[in-house]
C-alpha atoms as a PDB file:
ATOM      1  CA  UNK A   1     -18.087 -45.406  73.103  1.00  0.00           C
ATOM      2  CA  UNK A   2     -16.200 -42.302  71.828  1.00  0.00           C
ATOM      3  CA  UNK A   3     -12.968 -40.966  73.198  1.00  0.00           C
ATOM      4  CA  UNK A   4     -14.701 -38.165  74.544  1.00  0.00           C
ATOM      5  CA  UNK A   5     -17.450 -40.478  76.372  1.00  0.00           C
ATOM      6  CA  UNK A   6     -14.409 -42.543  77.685  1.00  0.00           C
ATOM      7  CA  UNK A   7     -12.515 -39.513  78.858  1.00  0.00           C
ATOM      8  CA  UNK A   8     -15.566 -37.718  80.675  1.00  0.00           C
ATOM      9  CA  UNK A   9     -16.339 -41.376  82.415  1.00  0.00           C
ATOM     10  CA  UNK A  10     -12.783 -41.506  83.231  1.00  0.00           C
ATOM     11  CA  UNK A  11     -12.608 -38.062  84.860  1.00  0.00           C
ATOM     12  CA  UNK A  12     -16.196 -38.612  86.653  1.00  0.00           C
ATOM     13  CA  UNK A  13     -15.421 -41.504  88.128  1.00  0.00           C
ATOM     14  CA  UNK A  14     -11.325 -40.322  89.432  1.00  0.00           C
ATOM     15  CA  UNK A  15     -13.222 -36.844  91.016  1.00  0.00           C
ATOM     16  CA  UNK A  16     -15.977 -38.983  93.290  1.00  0.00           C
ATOM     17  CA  UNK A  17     -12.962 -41.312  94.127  1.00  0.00           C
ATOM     18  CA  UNK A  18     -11.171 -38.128  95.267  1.00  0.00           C
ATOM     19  CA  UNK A  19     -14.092 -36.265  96.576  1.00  0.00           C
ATOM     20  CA  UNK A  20     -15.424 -39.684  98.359  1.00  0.00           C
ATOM     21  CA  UNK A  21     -12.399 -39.437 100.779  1.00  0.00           C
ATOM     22  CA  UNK A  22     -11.951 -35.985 100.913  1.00  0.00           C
ATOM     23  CA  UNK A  23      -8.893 -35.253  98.610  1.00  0.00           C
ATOM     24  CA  UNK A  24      -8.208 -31.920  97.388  1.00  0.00           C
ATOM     25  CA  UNK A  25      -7.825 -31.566  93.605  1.00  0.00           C
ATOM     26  CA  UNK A  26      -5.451 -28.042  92.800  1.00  0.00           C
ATOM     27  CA  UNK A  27      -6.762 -28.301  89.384  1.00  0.00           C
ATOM     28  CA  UNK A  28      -9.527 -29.490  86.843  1.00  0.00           C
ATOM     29  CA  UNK A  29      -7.608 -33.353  85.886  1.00  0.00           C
ATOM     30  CA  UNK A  30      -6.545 -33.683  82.700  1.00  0.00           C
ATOM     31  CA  UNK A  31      -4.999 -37.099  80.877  1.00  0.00           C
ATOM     32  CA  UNK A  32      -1.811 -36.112  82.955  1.00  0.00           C
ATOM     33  CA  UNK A  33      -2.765 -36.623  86.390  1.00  0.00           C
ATOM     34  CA  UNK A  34      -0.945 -39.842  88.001  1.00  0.00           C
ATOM     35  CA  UNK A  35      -3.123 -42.719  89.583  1.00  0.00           C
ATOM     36  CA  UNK A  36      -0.276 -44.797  91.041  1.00  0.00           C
ATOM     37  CA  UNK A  37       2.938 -43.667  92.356  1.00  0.00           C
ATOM     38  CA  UNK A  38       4.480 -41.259  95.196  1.00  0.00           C
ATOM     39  CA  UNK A  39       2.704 -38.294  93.219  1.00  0.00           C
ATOM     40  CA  UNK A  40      -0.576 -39.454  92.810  1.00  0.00           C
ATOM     41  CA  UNK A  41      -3.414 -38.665  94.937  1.00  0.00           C
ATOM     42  CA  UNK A  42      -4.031 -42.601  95.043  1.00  0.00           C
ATOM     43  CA  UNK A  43      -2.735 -44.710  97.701  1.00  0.00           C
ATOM     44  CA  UNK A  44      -3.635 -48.721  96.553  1.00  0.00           C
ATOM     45  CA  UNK A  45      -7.350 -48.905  97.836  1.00  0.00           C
ATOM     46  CA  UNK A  46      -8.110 -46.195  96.175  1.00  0.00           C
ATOM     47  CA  UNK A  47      -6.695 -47.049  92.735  1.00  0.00           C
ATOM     48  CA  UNK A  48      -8.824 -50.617  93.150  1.00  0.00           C
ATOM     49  CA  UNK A  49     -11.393 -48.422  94.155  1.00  0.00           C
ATOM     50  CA  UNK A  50     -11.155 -45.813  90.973  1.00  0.00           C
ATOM     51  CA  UNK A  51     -10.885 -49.499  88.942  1.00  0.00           C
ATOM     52  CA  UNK A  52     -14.265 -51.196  90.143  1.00  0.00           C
ATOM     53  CA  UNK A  53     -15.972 -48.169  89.853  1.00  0.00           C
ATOM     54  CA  UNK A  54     -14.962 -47.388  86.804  1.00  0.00           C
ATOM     55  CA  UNK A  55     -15.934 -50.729  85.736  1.00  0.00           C
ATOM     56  CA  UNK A  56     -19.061 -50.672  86.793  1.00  0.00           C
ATOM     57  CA  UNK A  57     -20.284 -47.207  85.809  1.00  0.00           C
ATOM     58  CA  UNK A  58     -19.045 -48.022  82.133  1.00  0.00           C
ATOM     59  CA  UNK A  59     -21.697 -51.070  82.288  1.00  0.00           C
ATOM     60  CA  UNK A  60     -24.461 -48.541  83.560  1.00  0.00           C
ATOM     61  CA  UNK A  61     -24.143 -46.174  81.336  1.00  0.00           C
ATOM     62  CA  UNK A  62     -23.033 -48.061  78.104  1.00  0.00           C
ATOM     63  CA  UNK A  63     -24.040 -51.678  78.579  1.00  0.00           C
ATOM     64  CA  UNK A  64     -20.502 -52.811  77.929  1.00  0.00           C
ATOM     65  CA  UNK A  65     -18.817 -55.375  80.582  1.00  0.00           C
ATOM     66  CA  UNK A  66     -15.110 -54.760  80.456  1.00  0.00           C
ATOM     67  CA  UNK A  67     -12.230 -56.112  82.767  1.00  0.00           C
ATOM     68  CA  UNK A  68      -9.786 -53.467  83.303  1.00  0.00           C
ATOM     69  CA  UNK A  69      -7.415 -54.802  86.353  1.00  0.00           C
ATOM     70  CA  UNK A  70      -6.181 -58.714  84.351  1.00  0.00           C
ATOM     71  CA  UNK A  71      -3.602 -60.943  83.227  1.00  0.00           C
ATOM     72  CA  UNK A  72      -3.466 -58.788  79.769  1.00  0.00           C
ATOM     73  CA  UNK A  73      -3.315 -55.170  82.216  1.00  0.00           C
ATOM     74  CA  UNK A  74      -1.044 -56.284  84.487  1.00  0.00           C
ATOM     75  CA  UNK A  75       1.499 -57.788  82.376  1.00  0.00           C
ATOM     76  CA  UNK A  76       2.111 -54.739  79.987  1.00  0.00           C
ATOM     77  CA  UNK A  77       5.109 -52.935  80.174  1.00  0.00           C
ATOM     78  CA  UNK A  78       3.763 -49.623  81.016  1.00  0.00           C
ATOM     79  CA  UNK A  79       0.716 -49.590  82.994  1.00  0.00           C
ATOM     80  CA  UNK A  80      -2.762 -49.095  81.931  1.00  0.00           C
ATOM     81  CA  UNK A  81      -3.451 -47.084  85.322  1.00  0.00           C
ATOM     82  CA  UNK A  82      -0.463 -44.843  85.222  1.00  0.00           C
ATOM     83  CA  UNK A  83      -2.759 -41.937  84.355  1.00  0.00           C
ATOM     84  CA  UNK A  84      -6.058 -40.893  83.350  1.00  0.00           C
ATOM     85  CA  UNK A  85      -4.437 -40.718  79.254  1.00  0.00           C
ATOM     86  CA  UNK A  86      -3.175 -44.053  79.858  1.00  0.00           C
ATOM     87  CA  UNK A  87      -6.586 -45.332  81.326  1.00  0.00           C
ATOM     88  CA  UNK A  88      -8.170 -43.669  78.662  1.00  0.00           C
ATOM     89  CA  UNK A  89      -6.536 -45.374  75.529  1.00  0.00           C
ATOM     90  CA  UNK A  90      -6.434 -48.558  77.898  1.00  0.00           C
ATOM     91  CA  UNK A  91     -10.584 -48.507  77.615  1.00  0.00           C
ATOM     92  CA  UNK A  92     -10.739 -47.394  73.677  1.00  0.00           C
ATOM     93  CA  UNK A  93      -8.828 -50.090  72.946  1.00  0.00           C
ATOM     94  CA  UNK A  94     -10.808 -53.040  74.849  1.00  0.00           C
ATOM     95  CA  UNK A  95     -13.880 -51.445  73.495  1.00  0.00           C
ATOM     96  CA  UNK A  96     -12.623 -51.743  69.885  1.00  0.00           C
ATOM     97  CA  UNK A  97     -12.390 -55.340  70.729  1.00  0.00           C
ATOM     98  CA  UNK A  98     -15.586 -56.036  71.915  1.00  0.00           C
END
């Protein structure tokens, strides 16, 4: 996968999370945009939500079974899921290792 595949799954799958519960996005997202915090669009469910599905679609599409929500996620100082950027190099990076 190629940062620009990762990024364009990334952003997919964060619009139908929005759109599926009928958020309002002021703007096209970009690696900026908060998943987790009083800012973000997310409350909890839908941050597991954006997680599973983003999971998932990466195995449709690419044949590639990553974990994104772990021990090795959870226990990094700055979050993998503060935003899409961070998501992004989050998902390069356990692709390299695969």
């Amino acid at each position: 996968m190629t940062k620009e595949q990762i990024y364009k799954i990334v952003v997919e799958t964060f619009k139908n999370v929005i759109n599926d519960n009928e958020k309002k996005l002021s703007s096209e997202p970009d690696n900026n945009i908060l998943l987790m915090g009083q800012d973000s669009l997310f409350d909890s469910v839908d941050l597991v939500t954006f997680i599973v599905s983003l999971e998932q679609s990466i195995e449709d599409e690419y044949n590639l079974e990553i974990t994104l929500a772990d021990e090795r996620a959870m226990s990094q100082k700055i979050s993998p899921f503060k935003t899409i950027g961070t998501v992004c190099d989050y998902i390069e990076k356990l692709v390299k290792e695969i």
